[in-house]
Protein backbone atom coordinates (compact mmCIF):
# COMPACT_ATOMS: atom_id res chain seq x y z
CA UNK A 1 39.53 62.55 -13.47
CA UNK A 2 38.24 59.66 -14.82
CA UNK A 3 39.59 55.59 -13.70
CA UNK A 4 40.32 52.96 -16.03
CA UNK A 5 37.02 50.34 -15.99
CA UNK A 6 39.79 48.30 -13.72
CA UNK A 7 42.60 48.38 -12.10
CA UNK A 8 45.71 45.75 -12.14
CA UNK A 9 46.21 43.50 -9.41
CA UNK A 10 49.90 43.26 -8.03
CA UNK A 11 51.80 40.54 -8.67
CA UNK A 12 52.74 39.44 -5.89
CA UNK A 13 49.26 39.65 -4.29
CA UNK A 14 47.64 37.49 -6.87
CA UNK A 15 49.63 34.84 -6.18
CA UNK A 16 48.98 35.36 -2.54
CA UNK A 17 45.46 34.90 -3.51
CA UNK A 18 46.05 32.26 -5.52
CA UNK A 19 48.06 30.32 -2.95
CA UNK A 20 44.79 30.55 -0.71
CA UNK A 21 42.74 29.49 -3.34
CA UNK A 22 44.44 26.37 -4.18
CA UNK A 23 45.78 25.33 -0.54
CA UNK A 24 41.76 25.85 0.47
CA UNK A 25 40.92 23.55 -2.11
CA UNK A 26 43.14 21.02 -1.05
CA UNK A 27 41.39 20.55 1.94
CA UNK A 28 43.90 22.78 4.69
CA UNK A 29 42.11 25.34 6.98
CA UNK A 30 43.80 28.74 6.88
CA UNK A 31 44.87 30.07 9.91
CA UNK A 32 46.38 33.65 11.05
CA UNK A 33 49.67 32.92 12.91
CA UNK A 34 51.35 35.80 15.36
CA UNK A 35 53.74 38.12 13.74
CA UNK A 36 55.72 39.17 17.30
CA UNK A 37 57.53 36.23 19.38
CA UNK A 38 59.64 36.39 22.39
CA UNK A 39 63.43 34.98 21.24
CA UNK A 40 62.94 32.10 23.54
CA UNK A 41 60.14 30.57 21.26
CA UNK A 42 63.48 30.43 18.52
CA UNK A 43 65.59 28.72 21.63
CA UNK A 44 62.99 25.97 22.04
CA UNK A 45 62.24 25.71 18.54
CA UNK A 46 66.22 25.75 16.96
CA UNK A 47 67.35 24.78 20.36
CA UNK A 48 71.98 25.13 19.84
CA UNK A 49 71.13 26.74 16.32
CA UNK A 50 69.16 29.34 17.83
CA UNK A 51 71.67 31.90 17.68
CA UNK A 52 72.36 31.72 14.28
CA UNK A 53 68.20 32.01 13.03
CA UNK A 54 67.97 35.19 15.68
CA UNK A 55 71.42 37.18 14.06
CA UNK A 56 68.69 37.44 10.96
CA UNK A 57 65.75 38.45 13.40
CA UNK A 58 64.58 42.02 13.73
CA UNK A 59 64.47 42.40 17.78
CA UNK A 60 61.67 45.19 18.79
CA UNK A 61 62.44 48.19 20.86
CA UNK A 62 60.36 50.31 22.77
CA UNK A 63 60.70 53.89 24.35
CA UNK A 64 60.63 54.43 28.17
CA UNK A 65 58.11 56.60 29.73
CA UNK A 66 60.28 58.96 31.63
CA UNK A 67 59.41 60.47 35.57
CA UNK A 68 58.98 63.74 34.76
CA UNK A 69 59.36 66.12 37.19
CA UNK A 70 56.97 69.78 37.81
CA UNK A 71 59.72 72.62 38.77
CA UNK A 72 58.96 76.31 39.19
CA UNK A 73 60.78 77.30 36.38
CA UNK A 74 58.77 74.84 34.70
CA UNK A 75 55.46 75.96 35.42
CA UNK A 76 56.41 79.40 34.36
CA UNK A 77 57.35 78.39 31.06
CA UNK A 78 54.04 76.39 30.69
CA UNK A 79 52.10 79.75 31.84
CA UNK A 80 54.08 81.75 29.81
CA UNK A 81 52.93 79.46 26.69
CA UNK A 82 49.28 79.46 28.02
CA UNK A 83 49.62 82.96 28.31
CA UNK A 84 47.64 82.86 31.73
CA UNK A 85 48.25 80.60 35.26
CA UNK A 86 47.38 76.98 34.63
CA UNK A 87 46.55 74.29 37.15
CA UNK A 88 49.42 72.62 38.31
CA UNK A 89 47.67 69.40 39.85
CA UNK A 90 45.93 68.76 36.38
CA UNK A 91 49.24 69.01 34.53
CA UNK A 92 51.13 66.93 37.16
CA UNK A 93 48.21 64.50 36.73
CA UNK A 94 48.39 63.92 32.88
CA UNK A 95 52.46 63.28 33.54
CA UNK A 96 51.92 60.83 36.52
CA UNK A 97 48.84 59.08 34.15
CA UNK A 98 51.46 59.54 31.29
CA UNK A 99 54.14 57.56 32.60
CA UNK A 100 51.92 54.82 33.99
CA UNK A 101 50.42 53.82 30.35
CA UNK A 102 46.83 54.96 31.30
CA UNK A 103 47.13 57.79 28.41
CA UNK A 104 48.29 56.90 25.15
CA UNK A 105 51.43 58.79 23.17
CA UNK A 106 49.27 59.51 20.51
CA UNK A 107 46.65 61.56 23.03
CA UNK A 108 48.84 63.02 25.14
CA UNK A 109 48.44 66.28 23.55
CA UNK A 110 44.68 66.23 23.51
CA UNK A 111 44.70 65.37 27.28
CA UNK A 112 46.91 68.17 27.78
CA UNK A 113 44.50 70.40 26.17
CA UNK A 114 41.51 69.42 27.43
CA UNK A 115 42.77 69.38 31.06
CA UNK A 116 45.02 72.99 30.95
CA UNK A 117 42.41 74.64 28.12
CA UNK A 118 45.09 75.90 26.33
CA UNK A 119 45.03 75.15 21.99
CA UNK A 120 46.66 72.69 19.70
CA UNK A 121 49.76 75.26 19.21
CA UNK A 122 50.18 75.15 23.28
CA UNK A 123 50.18 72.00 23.53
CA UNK A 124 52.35 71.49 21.45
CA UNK A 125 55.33 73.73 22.56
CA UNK A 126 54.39 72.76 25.97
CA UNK A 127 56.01 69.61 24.89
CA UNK A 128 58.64 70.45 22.70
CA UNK A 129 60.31 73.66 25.03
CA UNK A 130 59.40 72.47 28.57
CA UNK A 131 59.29 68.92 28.66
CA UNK A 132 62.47 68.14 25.94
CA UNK A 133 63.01 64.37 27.95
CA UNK A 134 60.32 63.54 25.86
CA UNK A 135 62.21 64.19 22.71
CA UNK A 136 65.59 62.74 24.09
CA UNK A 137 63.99 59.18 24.71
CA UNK A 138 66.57 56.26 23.37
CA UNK A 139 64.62 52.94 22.57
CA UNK A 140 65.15 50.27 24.92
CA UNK A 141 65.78 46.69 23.29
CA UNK A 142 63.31 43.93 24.32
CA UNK A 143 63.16 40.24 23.95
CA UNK A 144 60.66 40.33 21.24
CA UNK A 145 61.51 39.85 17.75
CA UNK A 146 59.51 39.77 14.46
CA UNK A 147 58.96 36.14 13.34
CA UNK A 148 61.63 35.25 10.46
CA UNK A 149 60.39 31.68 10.12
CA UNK A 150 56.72 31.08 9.53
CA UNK A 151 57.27 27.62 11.28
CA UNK A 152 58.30 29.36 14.79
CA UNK A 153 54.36 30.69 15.44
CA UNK A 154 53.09 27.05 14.19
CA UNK A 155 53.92 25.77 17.38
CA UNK A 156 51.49 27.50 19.36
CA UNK A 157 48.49 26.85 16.98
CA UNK A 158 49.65 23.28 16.85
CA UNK A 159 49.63 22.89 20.63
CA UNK A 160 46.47 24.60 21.32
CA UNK A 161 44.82 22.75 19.16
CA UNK A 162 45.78 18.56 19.03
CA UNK A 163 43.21 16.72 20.78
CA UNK A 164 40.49 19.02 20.33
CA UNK A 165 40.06 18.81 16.98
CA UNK A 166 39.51 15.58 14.34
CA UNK A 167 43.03 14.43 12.69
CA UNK A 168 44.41 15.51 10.76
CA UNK A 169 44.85 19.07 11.26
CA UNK A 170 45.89 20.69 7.70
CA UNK A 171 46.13 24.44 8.35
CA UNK A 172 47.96 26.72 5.64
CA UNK A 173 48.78 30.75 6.32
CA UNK A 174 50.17 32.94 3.72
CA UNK A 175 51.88 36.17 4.75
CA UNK A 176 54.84 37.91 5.73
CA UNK A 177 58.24 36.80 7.30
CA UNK A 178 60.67 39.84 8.61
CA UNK A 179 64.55 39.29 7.78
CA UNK A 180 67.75 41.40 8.89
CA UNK A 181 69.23 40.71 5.40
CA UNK A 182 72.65 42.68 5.31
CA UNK A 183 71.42 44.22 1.70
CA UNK A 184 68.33 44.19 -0.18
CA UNK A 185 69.15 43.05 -3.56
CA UNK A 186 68.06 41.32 -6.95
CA UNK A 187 67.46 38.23 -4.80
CA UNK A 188 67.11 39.48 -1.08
CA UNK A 189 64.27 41.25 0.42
CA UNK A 190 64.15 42.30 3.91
CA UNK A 191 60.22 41.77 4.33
CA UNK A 192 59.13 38.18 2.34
CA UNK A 193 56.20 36.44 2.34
CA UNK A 194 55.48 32.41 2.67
CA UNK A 195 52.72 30.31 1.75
CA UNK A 196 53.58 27.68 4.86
CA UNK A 197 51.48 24.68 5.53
CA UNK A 198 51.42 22.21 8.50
CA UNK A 199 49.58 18.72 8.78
CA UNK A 200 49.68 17.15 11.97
CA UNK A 201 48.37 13.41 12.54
CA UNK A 202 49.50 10.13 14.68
CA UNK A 203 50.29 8.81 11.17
CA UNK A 204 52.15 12.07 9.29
CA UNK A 205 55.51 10.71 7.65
CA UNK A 206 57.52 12.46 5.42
CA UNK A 207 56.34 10.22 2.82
CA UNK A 208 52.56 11.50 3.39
CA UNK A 209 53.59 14.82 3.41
CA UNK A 210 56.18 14.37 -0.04
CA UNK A 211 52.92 13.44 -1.94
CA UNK A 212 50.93 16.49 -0.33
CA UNK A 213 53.63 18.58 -1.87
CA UNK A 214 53.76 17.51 -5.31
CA UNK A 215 49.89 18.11 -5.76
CA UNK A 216 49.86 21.38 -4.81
CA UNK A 217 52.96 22.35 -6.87
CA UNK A 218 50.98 20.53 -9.55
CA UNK A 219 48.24 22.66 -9.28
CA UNK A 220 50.64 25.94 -9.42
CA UNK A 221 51.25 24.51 -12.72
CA UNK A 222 54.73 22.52 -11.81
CA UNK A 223 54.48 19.12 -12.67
CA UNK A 224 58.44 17.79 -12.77
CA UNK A 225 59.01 18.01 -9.32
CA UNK A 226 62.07 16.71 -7.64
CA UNK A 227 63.21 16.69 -3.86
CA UNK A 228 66.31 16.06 -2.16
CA UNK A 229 67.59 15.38 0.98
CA UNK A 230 69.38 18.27 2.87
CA UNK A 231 72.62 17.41 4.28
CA UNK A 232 72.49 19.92 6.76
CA UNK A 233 69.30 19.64 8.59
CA UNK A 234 67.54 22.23 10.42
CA UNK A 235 67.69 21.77 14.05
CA UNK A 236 63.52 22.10 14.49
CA UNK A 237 63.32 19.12 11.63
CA UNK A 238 63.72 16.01 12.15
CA UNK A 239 67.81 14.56 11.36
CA UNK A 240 67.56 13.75 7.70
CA UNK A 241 64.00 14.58 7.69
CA UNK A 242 64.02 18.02 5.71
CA UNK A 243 64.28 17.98 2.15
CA UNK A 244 64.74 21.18 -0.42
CA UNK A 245 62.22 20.86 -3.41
CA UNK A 246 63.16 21.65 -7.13
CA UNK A 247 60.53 22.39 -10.11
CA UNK A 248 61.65 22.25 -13.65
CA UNK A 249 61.57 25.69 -15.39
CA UNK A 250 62.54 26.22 -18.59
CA UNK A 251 64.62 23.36 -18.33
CA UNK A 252 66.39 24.17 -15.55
CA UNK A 253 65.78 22.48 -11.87
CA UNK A 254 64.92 25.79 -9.83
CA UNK A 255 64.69 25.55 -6.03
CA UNK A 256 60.93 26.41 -4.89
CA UNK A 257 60.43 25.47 -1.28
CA UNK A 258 61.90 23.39 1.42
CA UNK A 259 59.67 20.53 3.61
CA UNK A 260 59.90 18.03 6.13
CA UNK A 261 59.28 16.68 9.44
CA UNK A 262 59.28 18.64 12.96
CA UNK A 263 62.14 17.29 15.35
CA UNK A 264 60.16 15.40 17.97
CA UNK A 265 62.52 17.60 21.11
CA UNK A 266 61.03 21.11 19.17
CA UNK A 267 57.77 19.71 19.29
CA UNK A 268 58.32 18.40 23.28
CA UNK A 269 59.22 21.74 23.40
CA UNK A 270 55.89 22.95 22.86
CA UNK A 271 53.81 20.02 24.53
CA UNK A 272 52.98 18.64 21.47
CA UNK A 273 52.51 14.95 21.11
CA UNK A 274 52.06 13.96 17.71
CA UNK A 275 54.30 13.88 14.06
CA UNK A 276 53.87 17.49 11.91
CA UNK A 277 54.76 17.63 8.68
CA UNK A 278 55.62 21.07 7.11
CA UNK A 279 56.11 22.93 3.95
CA UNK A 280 57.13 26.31 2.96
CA UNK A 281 56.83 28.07 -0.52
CA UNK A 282 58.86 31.31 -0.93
CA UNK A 283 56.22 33.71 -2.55
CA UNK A 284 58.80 36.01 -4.38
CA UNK A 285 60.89 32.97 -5.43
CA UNK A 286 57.60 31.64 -7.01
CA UNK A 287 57.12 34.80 -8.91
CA UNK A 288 59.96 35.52 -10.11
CA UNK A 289 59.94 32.08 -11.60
CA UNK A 290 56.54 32.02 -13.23
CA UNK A 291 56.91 35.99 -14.65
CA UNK A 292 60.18 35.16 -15.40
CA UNK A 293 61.69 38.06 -13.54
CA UNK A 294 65.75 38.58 -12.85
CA UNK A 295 65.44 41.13 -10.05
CA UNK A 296 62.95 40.60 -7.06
CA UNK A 297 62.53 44.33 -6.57
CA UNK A 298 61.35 44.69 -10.37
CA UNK A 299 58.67 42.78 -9.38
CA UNK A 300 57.87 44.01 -5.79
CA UNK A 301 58.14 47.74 -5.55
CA UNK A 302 56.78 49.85 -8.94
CA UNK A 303 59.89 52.31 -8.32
CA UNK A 304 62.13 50.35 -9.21
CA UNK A 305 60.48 49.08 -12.24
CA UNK A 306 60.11 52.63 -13.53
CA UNK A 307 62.11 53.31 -16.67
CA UNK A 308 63.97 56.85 -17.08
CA UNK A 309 64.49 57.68 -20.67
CA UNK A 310 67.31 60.51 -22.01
CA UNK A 311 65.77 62.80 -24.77
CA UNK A 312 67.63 60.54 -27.38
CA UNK A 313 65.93 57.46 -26.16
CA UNK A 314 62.56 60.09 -26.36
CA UNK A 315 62.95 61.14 -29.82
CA UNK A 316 63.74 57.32 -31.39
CA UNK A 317 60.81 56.16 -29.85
């Protein structure tokens, strides 16, 4: 087997990269924001419109750690797997330890081993024949949910870190944002990725931030840039405050990203006392626009960009 000198670089992660390269040398600080929020951070941060952002939110789920109970019938099924008498308090130990959290799923075998002294195999079908509640477990919906808006985990960086640090505070992250999408299609993806920026300052305005914009789309290579006032605004932005931007592509006005100001009740919210601007560039909508692709997943996921020729198609070629 021999490798090509180099490989290829995807995409969609070299404009990642390049997003990082170009928002560092614009002066922002990257940051690494949290990925798993409690649906009450969307409350404070959409307040009334809250419901609406979370119907799009993947909500996490976890299993239950049943009480598992040591008959007689049970043991003998565990010594006839072990093929000899075990010890019932160590077993009954690793189930109470179990269902406490002080042994993890993933070792729950190996503790069973090393405490009984039975093998792998035993273990195993120790689990699977005499303890089948473990199988049976139905996830149990929690109030977490995977963050669908970069701008939701901004808050907490924001607040954590105004007064403590010299104005203003220009952080960027670039990474993913989790959607319930009904479909995946040419144009939706259920897993997305932003390059989001905040600026936060006694003297941020919208104005400040407009100008911020337009450089770095310049230096993506957009340089007719327009932006327009959304009539609908956001509930965590400012009223009349957000605005959608549009570069020129081709000749054609293509919307890129979407900026503005945080509503002074989300940021109250937080305990944060001073203006934030924000942007957010859609990473895939960027691509597709400067590789001039028609379907997202083309561009994403190599399977689908995987031609299948007939013999016909073979033979012409």
């Amino acid at each position: 087997i021999k490798l090509p000198a180099k490989g290829r670089p995807h995409p969609l992660r070299d404009l990642m990269q390049r997003s990082r390269e170009i928002l560092l040398a614009r002066g922002f600080d990257e940051a690494e924001n949290l990925t798993i929020l409690p649906d009450s951070d969307v409350t404070k941060e959409y307040g009334p419109e809250a419901l609406v952002i979370l119907d799009r939110a993947f909500y996490l789920a976890e299993l239950p750690r049943p009480e598992i109970g040591v008959s007689a019938q049970r043991i003998q099924q565990v010594e006839k797997i072990a093929g000899r008498p075990v010890n019932v308090e160590q077993l009954q130990v690793v189930l109470r330890c179990y269902k406490r959290g002080d042994i993890d799923a993933d070792d729950l075998i190996d503790t069973l081993m090393s405490n009984l002294g039975i093998s792998d195999d035993q273990a195993t079908e120790v689990i699977h024949k005499v303890f089948p509640e473990l199988y049976n477990l139905k996830p149990i919906a929690t109030d977490k949910t995977l963050r669908s808006h970069m701008s939701a985990t901004w808050f907490h960086t924001l607040a954590a870190l105004q007064d403590k640090v010299t104005y203003p505070i220009a952080l960027f992250a670039v990474g993913p944002r989790y959607r319930n999408e009904q479909r995946e299609d040419a144009h939706h993806l259920r897993v997305h990725h932003s390059a989001s920026m905040v600026i936060m300052d006694p003297d941020m305005s919208l104005e400040a931030g407009r100008a911020i914009a337009s450089d770095v789309l310049r230096d993506y290579g957009f340089e007719d840039v327009r932006f327009e006032t959304k009539t609908a605004t956001s509930k965590y932005y400012t009223p009349r405050h957000e605005e959608e931007v549009f570069v020129k592509y081709r000749g054609e006005w293509v919307e890129l990203a979407d900026i503005g100001m945080y509503s002074p009740v989300a940021l109250a919210n937080f305990e944060i006392k001073y203006p934030v601007f924000n942007a957010g560039f859609g990473i895939e909508r960027m691509a597709m626009i400067l590789h001039g692709a028609e379907d997202i997943r083309k561009l994403v996921f190599p399977q689908f960009s995987v031609a299948d020729f007939g013999d016909k198609e073979i033979a012409e070629s």
